[in-house]
C-alpha atoms as a PDB file:
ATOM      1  CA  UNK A   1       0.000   0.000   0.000  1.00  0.00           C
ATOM      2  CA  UNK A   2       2.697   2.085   0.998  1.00  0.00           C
ATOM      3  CA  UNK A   3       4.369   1.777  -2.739  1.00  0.00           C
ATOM      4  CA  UNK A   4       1.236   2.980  -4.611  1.00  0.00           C
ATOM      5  CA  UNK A   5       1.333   6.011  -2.409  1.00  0.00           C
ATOM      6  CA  UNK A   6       4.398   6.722  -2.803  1.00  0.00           C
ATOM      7  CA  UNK A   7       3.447   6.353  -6.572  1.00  0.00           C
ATOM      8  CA  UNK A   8       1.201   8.622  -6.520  1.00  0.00           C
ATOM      9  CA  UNK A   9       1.921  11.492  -4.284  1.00  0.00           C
ATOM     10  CA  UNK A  10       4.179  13.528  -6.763  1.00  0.00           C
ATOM     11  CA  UNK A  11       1.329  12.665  -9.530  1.00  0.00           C
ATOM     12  CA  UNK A  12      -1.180  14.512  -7.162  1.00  0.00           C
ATOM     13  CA  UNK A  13       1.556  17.766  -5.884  1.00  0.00           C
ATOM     14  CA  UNK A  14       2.093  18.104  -9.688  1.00  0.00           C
ATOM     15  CA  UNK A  15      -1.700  18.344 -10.197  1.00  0.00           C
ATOM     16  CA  UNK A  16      -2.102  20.771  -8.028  1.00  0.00           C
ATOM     17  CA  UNK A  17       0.742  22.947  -8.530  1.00  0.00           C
ATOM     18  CA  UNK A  18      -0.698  22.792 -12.769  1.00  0.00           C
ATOM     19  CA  UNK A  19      -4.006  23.745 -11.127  1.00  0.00           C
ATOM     20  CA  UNK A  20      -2.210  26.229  -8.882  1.00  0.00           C
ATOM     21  CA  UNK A  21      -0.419  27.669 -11.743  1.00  0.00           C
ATOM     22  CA  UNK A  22      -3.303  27.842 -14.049  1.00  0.00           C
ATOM     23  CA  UNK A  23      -5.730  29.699 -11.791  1.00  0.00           C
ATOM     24  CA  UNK A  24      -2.652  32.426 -11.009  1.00  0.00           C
ATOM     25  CA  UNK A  25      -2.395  32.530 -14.329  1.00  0.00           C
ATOM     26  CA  UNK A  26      -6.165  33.263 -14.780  1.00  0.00           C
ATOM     27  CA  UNK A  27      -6.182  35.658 -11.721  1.00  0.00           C
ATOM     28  CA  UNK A  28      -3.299  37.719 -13.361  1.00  0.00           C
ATOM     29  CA  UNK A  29      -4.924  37.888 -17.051  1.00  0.00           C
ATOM     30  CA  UNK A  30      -8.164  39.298 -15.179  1.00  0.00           C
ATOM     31  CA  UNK A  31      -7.056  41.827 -12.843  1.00  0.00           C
ATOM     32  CA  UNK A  32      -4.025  43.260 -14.806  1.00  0.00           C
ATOM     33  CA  UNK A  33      -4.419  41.820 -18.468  1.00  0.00           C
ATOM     34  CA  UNK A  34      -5.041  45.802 -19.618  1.00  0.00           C
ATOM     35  CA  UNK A  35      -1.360  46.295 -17.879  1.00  0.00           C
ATOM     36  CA  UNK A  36      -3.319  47.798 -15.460  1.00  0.00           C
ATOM     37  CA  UNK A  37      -4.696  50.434 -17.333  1.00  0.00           C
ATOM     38  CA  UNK A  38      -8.836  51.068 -16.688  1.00  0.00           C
ATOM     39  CA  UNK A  39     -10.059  51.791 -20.082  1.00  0.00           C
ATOM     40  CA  UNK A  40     -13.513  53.813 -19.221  1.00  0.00           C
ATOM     41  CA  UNK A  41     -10.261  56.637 -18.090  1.00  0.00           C
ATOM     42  CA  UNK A  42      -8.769  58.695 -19.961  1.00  0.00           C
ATOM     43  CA  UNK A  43      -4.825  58.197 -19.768  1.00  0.00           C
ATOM     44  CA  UNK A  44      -3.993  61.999 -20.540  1.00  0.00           C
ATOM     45  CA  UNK A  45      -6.456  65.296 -19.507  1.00  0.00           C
ATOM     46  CA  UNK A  46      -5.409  68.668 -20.523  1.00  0.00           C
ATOM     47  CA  UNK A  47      -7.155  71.682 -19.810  1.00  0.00           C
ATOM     48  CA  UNK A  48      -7.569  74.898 -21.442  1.00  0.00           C
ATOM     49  CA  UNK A  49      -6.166  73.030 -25.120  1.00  0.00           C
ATOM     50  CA  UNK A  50      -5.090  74.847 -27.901  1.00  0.00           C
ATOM     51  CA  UNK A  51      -3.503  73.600 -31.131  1.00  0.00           C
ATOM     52  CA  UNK A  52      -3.059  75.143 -33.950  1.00  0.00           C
ATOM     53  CA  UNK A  53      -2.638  73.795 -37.693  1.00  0.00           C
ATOM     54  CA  UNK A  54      -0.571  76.051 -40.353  1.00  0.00           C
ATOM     55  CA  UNK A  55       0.297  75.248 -43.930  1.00  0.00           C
ATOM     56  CA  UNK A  56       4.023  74.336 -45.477  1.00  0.00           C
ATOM     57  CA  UNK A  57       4.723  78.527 -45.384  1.00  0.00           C
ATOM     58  CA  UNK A  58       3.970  78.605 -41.558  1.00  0.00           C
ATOM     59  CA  UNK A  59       0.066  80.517 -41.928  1.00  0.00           C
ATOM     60  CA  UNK A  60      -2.500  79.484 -39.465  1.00  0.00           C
ATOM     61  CA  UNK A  61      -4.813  77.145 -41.592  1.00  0.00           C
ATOM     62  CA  UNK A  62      -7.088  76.137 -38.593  1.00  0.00           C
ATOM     63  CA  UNK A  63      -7.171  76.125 -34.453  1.00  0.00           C
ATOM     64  CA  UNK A  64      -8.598  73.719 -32.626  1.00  0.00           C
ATOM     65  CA  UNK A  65      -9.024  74.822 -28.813  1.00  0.00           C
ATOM     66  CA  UNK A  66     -11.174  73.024 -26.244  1.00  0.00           C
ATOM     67  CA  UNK A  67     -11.794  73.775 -22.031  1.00  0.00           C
ATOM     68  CA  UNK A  68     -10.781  69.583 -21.423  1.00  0.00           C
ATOM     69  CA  UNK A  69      -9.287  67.343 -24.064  1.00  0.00           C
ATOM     70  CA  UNK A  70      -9.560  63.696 -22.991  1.00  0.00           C
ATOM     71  CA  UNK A  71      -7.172  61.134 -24.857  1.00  0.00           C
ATOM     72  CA  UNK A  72      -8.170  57.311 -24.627  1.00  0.00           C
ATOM     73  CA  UNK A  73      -4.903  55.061 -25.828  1.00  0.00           C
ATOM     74  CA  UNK A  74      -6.352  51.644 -26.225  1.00  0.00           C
ATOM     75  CA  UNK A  75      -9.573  52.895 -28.136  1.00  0.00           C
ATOM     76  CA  UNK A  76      -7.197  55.895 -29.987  1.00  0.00           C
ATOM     77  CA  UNK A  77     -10.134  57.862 -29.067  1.00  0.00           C
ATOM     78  CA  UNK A  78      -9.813  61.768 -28.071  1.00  0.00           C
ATOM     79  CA  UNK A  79     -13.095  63.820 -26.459  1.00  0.00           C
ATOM     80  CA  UNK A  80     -12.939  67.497 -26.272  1.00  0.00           C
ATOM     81  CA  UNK A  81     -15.224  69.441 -23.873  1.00  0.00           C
ATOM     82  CA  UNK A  82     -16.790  72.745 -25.200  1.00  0.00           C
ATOM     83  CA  UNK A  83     -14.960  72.818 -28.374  1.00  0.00           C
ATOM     84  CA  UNK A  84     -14.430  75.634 -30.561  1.00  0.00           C
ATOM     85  CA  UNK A  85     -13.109  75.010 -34.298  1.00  0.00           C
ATOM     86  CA  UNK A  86     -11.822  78.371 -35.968  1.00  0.00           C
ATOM     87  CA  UNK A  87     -11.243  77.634 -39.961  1.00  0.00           C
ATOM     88  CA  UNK A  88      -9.146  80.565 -41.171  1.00  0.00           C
ATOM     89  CA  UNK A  89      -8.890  81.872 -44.861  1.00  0.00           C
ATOM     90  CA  UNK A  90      -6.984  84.766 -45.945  1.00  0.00           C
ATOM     91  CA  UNK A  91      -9.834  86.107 -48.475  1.00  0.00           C
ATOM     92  CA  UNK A  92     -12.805  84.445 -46.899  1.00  0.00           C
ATOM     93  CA  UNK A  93     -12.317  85.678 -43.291  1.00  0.00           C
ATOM     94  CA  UNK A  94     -12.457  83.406 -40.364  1.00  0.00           C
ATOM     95  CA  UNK A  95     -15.617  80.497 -39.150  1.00  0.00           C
ATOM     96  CA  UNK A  96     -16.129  79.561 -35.975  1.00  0.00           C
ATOM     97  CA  UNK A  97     -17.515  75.751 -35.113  1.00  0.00           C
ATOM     98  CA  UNK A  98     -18.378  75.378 -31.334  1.00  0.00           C
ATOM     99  CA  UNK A  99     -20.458  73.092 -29.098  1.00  0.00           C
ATOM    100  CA  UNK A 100     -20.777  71.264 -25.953  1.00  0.00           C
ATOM    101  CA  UNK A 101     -18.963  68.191 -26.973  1.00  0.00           C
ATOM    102  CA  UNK A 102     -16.872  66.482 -30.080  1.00  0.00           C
ATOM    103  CA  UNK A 103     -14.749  63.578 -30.770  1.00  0.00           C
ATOM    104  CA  UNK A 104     -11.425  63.392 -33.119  1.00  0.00           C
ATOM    105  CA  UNK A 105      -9.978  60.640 -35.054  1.00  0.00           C
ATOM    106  CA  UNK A 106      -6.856  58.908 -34.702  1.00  0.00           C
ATOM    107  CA  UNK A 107      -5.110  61.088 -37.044  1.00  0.00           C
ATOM    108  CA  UNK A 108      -6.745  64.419 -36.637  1.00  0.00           C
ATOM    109  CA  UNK A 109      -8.457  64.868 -39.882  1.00  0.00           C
ATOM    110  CA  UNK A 110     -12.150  64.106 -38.675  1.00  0.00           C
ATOM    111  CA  UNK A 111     -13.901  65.945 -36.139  1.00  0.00           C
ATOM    112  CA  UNK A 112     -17.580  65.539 -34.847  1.00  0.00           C
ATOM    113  CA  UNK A 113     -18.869  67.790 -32.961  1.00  0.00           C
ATOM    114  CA  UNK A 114     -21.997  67.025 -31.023  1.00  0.00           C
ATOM    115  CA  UNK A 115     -24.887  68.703 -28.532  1.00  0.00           C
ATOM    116  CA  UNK A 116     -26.107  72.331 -29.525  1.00  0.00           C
ATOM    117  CA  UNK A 117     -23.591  72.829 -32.534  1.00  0.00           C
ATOM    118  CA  UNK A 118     -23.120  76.628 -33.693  1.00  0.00           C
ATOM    119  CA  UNK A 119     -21.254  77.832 -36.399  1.00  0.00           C
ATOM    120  CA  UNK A 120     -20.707  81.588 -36.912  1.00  0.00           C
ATOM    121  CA  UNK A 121     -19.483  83.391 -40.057  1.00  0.00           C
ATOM    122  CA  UNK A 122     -18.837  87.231 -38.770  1.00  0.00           C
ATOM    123  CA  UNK A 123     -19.449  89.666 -41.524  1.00  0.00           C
ATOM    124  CA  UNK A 124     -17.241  90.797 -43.981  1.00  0.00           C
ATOM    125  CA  UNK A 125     -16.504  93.765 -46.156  1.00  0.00           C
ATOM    126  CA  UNK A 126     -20.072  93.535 -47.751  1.00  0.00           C
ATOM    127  CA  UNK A 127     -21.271  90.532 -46.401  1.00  0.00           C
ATOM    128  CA  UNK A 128     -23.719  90.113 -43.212  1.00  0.00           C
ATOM    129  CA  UNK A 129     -22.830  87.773 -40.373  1.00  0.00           C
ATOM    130  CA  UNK A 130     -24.170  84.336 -40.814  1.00  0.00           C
ATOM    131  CA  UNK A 131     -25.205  81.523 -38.053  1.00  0.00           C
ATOM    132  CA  UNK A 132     -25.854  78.010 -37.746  1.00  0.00           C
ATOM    133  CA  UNK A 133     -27.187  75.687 -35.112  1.00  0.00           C
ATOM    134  CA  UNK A 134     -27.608  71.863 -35.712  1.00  0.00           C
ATOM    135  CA  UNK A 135     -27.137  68.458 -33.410  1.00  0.00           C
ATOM    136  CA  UNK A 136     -24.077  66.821 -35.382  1.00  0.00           C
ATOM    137  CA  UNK A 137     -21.648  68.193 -37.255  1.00  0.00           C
ATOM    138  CA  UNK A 138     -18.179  65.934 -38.944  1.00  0.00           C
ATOM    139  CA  UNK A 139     -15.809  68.800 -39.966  1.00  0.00           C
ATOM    140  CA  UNK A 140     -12.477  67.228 -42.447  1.00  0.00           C
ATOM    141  CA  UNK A 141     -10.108  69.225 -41.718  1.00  0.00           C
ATOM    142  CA  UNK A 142      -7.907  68.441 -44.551  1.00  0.00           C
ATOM    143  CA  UNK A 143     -10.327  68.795 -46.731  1.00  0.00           C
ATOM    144  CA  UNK A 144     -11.766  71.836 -45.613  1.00  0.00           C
ATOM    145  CA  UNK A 145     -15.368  70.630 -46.048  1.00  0.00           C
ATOM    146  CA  UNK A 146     -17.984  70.039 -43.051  1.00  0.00           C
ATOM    147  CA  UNK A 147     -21.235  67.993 -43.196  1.00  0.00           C
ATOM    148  CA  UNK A 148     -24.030  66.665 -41.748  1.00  0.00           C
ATOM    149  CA  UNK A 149     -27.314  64.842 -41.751  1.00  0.00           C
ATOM    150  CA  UNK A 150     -29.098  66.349 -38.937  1.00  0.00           C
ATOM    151  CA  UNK A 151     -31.557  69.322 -39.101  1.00  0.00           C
ATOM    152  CA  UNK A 152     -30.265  72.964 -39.521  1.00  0.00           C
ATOM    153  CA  UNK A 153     -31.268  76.325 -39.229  1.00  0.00           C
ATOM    154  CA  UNK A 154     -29.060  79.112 -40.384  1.00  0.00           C
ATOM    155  CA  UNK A 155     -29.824  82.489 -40.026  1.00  0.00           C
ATOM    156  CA  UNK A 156     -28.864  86.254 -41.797  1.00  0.00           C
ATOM    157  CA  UNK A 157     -30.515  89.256 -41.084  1.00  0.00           C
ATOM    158  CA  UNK A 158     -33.170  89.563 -42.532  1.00  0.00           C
ATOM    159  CA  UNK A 159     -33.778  85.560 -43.247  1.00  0.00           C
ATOM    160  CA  UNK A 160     -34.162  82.333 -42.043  1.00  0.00           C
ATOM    161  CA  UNK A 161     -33.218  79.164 -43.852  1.00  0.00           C
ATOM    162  CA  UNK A 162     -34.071  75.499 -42.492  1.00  0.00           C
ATOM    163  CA  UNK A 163     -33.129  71.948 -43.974  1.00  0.00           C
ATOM    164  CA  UNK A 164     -32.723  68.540 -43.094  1.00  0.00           C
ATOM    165  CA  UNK A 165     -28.777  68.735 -43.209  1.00  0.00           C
ATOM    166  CA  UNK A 166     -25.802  70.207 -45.505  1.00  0.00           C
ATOM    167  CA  UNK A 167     -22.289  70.364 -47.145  1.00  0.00           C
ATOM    168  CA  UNK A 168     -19.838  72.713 -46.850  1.00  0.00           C
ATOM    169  CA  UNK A 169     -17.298  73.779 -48.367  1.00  0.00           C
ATOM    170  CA  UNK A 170     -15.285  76.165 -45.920  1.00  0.00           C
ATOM    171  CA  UNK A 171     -12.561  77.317 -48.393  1.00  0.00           C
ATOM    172  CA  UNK A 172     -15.146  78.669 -51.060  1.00  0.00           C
ATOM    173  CA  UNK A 173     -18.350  79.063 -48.345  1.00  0.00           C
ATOM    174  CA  UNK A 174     -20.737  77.316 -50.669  1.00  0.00           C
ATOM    175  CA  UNK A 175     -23.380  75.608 -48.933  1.00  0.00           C
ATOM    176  CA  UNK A 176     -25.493  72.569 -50.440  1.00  0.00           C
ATOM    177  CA  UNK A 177     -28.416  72.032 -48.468  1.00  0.00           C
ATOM    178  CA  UNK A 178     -30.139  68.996 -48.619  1.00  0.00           C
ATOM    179  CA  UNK A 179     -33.870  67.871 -47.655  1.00  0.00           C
ATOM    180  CA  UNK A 180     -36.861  70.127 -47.033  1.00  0.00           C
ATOM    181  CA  UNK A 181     -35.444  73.347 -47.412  1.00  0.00           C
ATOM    182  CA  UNK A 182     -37.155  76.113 -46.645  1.00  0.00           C
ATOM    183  CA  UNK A 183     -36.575  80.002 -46.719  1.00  0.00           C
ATOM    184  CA  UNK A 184     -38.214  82.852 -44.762  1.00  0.00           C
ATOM    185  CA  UNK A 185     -37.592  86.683 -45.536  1.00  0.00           C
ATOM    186  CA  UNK A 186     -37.829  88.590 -42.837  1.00  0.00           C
ATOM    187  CA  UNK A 187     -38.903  92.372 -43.339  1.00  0.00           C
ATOM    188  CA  UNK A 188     -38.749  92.077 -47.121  1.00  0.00           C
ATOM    189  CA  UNK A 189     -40.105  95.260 -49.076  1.00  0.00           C
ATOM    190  CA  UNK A 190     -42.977  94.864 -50.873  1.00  0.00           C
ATOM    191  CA  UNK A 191     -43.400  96.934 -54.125  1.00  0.00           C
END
């Protein structure tokens, strides 16, 4: 009797050190298999961001400024809080994108700004001041262009424009509107 225990003792330690070894092994992968790192936080928080985006002579083509800029590393993903998005052309004048909230891509050439989204075109020269509010609005910043899908109301003195969302083109300022669009004159003369 005292041979098949012998037998079998190191058979059963080296079960239980495998099962030892394998639920270490499973307690390790749970609790620190993210190296630690708690993905609903950010890694990196600045405050009062401001970065700016210039062309190959050194001129400002863009700024991008924010009150909290929240940068994710596993997901890539960066969250600004009460963003502002100033587009600036030498003949055009500047445009102004703010709102509560937006998101931008990996590689900085999309971003979507979300919650009460207003975009502001000060007057120029002979051109009246123009404003826009919508809910969602994905600006491509190499491209210059901004869209969206989502109602919008844009207003000049004098007149009111709604539609069911748009394209622009920031370089030129040519809007397409798209869906339902409507057009109200405010104060018009009447002959």
């Amino acid at each position: 009797m005292t041979d098949k225990l012998s037998l079998w003792l190191p058979v059963a330690i080296l079960a239980m050190l495998a099962a030892l070894s394998f639920w270490i092994d499973q307690s390790v992968r749970e609790a620190g298999g993210h190296n630690g790192v708690n993905l609903k936080e950010p890694d990196s928080i600045v405050e009062n961001f401001l970065a700016v985006s210039t062309d190959v002579t050194g001129t400002p083509r863009y700024q991008l400024a924010a009150d909290k800029l929240s940068h994710f590393t596993n997901s890539k993903l960066t969250l600004l809080d009460k963003p502002k998005f100033t587009h600036i052309h030498p003949s055009q004048g500047e445009m102004q994108i703010s709102s509560s909230k937006a998101s931008v891509s990996p590689d900085g050439d999309k971003v979507v700004f979300t919650g009460q989204v207003n975009v502001l075109r000060p007057g120029l020269r002979d051109r009246a001041e123009m404003s826009m509010q919508t809910s969602n609005l994905e600006v491509l910043t190499q491209k210059s262009e901004a869209h969206t899908q989502e109602p919008v109301i844009i207003r000049q003195p004098g007149m009111q424009v709604t539609a069911n969302g748009l394209h622009l083109f920031a370089n030129s300022r040519v809007l397409k509107l798209k869906g339902r669009v409507k057009v109200e004159y405010q104060n018009a003369r009447r002959t």
